[in-house]
N, C-alpha and C. Protein backbone atom coordinates (compact mmCIF):
# COMPACT_ATOMS: atom_id res chain seq x y z
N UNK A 1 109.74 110.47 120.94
CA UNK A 1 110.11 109.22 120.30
C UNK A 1 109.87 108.03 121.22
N UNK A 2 110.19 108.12 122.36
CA UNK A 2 110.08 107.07 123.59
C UNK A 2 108.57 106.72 123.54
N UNK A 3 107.25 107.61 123.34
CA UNK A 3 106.10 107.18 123.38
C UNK A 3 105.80 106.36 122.18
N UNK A 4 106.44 106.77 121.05
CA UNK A 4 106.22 106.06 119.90
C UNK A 4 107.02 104.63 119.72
N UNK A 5 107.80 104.17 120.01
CA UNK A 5 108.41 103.43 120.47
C UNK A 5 107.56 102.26 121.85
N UNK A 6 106.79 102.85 122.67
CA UNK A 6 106.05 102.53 123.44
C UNK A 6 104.93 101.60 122.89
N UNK A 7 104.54 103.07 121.79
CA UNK A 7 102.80 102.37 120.99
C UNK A 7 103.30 101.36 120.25
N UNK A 8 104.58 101.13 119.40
CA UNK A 8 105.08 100.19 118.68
C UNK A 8 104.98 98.85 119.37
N UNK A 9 105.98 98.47 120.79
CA UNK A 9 105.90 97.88 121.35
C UNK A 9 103.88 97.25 121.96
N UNK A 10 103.75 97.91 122.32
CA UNK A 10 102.59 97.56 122.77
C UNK A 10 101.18 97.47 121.94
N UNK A 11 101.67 97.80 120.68
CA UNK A 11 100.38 97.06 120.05
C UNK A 11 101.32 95.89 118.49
N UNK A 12 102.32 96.21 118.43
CA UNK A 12 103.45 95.29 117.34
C UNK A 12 104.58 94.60 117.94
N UNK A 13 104.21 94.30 119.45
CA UNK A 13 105.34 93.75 120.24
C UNK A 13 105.73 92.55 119.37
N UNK A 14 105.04 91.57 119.62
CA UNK A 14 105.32 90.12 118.79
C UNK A 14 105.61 90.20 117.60
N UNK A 15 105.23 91.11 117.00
CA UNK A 15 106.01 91.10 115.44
C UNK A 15 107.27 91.81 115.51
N UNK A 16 107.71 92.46 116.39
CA UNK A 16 109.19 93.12 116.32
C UNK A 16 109.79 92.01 116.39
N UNK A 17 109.18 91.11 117.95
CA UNK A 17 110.42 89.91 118.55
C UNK A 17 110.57 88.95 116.97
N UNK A 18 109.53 88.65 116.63
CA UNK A 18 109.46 87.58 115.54
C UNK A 18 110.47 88.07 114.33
N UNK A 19 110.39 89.27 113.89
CA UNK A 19 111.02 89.78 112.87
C UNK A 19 112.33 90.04 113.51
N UNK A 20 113.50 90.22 114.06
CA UNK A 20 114.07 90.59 114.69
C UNK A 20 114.87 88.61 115.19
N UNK A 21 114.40 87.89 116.03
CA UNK A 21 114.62 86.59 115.74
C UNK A 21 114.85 86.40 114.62
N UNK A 22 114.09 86.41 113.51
CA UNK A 22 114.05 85.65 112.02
C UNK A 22 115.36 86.38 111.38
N UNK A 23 115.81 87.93 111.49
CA UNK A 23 116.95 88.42 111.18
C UNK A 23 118.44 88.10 111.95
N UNK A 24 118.05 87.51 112.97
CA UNK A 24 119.44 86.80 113.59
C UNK A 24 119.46 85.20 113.31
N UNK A 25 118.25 84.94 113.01
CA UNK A 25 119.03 83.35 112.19
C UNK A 25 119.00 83.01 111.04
N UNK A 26 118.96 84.18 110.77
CA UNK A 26 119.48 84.44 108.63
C UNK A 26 120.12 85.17 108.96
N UNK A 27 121.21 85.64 109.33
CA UNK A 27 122.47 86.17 108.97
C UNK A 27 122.32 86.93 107.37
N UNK A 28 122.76 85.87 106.77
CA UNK A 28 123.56 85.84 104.91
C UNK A 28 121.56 86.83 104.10
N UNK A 29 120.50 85.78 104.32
CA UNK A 29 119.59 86.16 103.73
C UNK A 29 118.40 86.10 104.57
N UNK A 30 118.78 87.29 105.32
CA UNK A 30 117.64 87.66 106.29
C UNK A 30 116.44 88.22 105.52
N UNK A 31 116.98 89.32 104.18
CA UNK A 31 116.14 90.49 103.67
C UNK A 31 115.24 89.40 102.76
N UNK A 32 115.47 88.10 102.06
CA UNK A 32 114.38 87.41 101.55
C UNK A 32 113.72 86.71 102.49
N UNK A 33 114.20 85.96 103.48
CA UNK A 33 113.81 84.77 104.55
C UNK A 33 112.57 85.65 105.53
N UNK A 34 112.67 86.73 105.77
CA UNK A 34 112.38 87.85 107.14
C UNK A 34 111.09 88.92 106.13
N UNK A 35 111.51 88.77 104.76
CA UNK A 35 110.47 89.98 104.24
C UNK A 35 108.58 89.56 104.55
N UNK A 36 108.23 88.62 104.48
CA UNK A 36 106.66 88.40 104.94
C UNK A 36 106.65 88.86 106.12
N UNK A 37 107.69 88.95 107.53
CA UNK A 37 107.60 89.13 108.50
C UNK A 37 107.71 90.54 108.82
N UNK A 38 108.64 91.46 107.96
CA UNK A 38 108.13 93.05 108.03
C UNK A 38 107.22 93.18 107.23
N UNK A 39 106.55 92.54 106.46
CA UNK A 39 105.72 93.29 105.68
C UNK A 39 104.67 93.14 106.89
N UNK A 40 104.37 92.44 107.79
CA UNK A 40 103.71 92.13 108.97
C UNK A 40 103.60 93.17 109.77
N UNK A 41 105.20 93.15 109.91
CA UNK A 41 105.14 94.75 111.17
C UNK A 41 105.25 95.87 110.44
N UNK A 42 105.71 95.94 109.65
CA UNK A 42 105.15 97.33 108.77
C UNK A 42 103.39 97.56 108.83
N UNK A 43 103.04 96.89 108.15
CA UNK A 43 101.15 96.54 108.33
C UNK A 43 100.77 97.13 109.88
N UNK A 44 101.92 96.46 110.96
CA UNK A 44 101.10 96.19 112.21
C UNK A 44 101.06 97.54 112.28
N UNK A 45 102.44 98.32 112.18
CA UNK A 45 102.50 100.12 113.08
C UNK A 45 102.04 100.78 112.05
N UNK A 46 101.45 100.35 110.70
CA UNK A 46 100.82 101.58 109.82
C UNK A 46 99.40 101.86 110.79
N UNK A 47 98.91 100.24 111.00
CA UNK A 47 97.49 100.34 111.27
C UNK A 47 97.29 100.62 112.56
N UNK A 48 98.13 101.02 113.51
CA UNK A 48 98.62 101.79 115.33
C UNK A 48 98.97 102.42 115.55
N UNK A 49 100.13 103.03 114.85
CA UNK A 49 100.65 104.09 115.30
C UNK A 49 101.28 105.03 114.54
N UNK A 50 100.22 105.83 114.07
CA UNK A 50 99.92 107.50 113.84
C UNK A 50 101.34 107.57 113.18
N UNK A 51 102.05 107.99 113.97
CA UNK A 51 103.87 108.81 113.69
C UNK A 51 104.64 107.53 112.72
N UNK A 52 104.34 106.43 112.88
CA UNK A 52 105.03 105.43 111.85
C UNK A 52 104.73 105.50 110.63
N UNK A 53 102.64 105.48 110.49
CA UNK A 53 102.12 105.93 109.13
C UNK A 53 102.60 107.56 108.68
N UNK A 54 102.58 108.22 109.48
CA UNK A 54 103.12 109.32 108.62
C UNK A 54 104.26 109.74 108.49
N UNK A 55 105.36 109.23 109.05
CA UNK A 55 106.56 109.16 108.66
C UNK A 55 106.87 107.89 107.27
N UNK A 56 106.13 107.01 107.26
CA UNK A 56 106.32 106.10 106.09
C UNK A 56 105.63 107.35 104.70
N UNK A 57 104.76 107.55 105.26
CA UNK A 57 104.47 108.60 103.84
C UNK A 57 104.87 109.90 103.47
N UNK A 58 105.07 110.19 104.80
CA UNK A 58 106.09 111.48 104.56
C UNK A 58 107.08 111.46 104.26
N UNK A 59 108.23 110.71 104.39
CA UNK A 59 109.35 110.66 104.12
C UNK A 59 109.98 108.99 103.51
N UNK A 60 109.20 108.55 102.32
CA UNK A 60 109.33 107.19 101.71
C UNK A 60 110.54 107.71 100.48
N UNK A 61 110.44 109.00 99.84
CA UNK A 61 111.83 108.78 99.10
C UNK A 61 112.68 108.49 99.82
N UNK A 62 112.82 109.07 100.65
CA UNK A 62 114.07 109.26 101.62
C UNK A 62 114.83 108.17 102.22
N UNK A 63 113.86 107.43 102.94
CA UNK A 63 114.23 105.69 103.33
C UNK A 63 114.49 105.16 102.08
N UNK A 64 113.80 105.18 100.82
CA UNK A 64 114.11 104.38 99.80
C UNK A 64 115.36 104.85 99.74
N UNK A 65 115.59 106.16 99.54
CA UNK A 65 117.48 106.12 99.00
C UNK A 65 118.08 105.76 100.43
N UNK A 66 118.29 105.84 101.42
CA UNK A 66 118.64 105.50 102.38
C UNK A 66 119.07 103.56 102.50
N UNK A 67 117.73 103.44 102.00
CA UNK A 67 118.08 101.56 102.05
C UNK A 67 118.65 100.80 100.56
N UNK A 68 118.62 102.39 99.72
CA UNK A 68 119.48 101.47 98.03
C UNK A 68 121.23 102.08 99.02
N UNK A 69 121.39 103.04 99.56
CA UNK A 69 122.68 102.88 99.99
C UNK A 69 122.78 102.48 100.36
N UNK A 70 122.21 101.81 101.89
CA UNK A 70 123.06 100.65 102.76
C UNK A 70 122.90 99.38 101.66
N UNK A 71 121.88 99.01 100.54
CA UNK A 71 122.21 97.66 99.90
C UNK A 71 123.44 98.15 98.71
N UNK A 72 124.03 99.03 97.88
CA UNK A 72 125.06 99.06 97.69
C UNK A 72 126.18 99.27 98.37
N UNK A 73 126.00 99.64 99.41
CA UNK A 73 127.77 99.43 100.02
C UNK A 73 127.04 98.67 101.81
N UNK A 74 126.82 97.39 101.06
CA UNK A 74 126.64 96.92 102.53
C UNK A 74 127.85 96.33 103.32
N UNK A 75 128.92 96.11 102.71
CA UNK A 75 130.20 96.18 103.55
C UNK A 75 130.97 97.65 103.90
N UNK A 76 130.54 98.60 103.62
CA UNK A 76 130.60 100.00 104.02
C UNK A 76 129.64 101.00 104.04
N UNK A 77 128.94 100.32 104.86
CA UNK A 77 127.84 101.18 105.48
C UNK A 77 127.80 102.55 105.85
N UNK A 78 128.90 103.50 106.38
CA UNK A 78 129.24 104.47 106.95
C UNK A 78 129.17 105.66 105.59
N UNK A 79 129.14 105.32 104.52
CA UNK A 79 129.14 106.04 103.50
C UNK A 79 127.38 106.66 103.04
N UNK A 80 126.90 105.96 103.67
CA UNK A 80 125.54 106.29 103.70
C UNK A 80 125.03 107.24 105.28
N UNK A 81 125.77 107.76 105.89
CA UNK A 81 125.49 108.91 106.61
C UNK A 81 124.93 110.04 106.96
N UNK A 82 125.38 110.50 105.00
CA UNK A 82 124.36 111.61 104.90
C UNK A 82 122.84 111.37 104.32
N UNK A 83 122.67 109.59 103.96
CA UNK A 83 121.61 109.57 103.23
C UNK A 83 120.45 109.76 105.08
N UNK A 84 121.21 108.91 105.45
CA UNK A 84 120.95 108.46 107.23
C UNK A 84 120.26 109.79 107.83
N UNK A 85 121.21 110.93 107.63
CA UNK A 85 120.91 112.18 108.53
C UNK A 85 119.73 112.96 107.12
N UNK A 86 119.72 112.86 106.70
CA UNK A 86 118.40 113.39 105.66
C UNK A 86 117.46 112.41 106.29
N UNK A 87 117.05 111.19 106.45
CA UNK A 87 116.21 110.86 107.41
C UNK A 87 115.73 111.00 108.64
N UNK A 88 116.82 111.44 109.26
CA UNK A 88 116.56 111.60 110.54
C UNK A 88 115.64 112.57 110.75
N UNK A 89 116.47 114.20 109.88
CA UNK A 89 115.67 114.67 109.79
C UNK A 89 114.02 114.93 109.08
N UNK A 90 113.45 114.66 108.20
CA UNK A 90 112.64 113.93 108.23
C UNK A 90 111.62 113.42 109.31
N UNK A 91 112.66 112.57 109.55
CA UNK A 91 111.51 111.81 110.94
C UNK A 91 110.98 112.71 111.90
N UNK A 92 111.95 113.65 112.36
CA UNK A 92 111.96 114.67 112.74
C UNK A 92 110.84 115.43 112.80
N UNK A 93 110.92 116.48 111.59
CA UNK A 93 110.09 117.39 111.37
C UNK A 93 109.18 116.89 111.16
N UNK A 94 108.39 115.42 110.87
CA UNK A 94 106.97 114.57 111.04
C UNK A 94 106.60 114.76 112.73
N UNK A 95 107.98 114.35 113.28
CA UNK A 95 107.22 114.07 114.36
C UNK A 95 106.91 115.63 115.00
N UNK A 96 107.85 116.71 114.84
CA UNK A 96 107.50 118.04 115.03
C UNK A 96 105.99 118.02 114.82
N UNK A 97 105.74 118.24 113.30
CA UNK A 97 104.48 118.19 113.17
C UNK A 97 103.35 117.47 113.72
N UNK A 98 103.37 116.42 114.06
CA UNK A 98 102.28 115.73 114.64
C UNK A 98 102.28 116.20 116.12
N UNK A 99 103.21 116.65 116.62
CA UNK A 99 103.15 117.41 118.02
C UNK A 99 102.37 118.41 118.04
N UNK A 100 102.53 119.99 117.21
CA UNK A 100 101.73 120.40 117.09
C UNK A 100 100.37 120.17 116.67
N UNK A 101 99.87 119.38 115.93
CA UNK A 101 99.00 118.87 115.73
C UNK A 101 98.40 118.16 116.93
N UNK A 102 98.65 117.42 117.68
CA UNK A 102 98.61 117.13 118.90
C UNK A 102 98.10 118.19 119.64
N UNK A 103 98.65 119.33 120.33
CA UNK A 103 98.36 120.24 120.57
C UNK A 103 96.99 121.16 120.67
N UNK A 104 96.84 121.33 119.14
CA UNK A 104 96.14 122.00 118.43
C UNK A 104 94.78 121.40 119.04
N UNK A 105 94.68 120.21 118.77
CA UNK A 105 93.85 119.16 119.03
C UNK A 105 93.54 119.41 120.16
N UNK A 106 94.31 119.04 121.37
CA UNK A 106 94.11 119.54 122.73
C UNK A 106 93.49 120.97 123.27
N UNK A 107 93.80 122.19 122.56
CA UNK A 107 93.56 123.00 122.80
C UNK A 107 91.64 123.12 122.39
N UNK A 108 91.51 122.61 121.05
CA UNK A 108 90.42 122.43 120.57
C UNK A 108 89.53 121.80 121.55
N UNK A 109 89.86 121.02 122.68
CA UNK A 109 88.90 119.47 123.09
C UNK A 109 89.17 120.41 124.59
N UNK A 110 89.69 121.53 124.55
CA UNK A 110 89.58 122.49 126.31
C UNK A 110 88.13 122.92 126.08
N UNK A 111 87.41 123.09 127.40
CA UNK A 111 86.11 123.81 127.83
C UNK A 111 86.82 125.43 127.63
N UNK A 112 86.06 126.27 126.43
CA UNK A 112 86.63 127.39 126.69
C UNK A 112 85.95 128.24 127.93
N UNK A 113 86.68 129.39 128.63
CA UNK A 113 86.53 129.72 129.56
C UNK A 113 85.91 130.90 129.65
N UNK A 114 84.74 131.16 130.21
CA UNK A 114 84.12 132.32 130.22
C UNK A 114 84.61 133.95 130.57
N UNK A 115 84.30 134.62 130.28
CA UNK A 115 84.41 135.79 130.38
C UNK A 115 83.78 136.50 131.24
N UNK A 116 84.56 137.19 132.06
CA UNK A 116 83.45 137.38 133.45
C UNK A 116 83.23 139.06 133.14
């Protein structure tokens, strides 16, 4: 996660800070004032980084129910926990997968080794 987090930063740095600013000085209506600005960084880490695009497509029901619970009980957030941990996992088993995949890849791109 720390590398992905890394690639985020370093190729969507300025759109985190920008989006992220724009949500601390909208308080009340960040989610209308701030939405051109994720649709920005959403755009930025689909088109950089690998594990963001396929966690957005792998697991888009999931965030969707995840973000209709935190917008119905957005003064009790904590009730959305289990929508939370069904994401996590999720994210999870994407990023599992792209590890092996990773891997696989690597193993593929070795000089195989002769047979003596």
């Amino acid at each position: 996660m720390d590398q992905t987090l890394d690639e985020v930063n370093k190729h969507c740095g300025s759109h985190v800070q920008a989006y992220a600013s724009c949500v601390d000085s909208h308080e009340q209506t960040w989610k209308v004032d701030c939405l051109e600005l994720r649709k920005t960084l959403t755009k930025c880490t689909d088109d950089n980084v690998t594990l963001m695009k396929m966690v957005r497509m792998s697991c888009q029901p999931t965030i969707d129910k995840y973000q209709a619970c935190l917008d119905k009980n957005s003064a009790n957030p904590e009730v959305c926990i289990d929508s939370l941990r069904d994401l996590y996992e999720c994210t999870e088993s994407v990023g599992e997968m792209m590890e092996k995949m990773n891997k696989l890849k690597q193993r593929a791109q070795e000089p195989a080794v002769a047979s003596e």
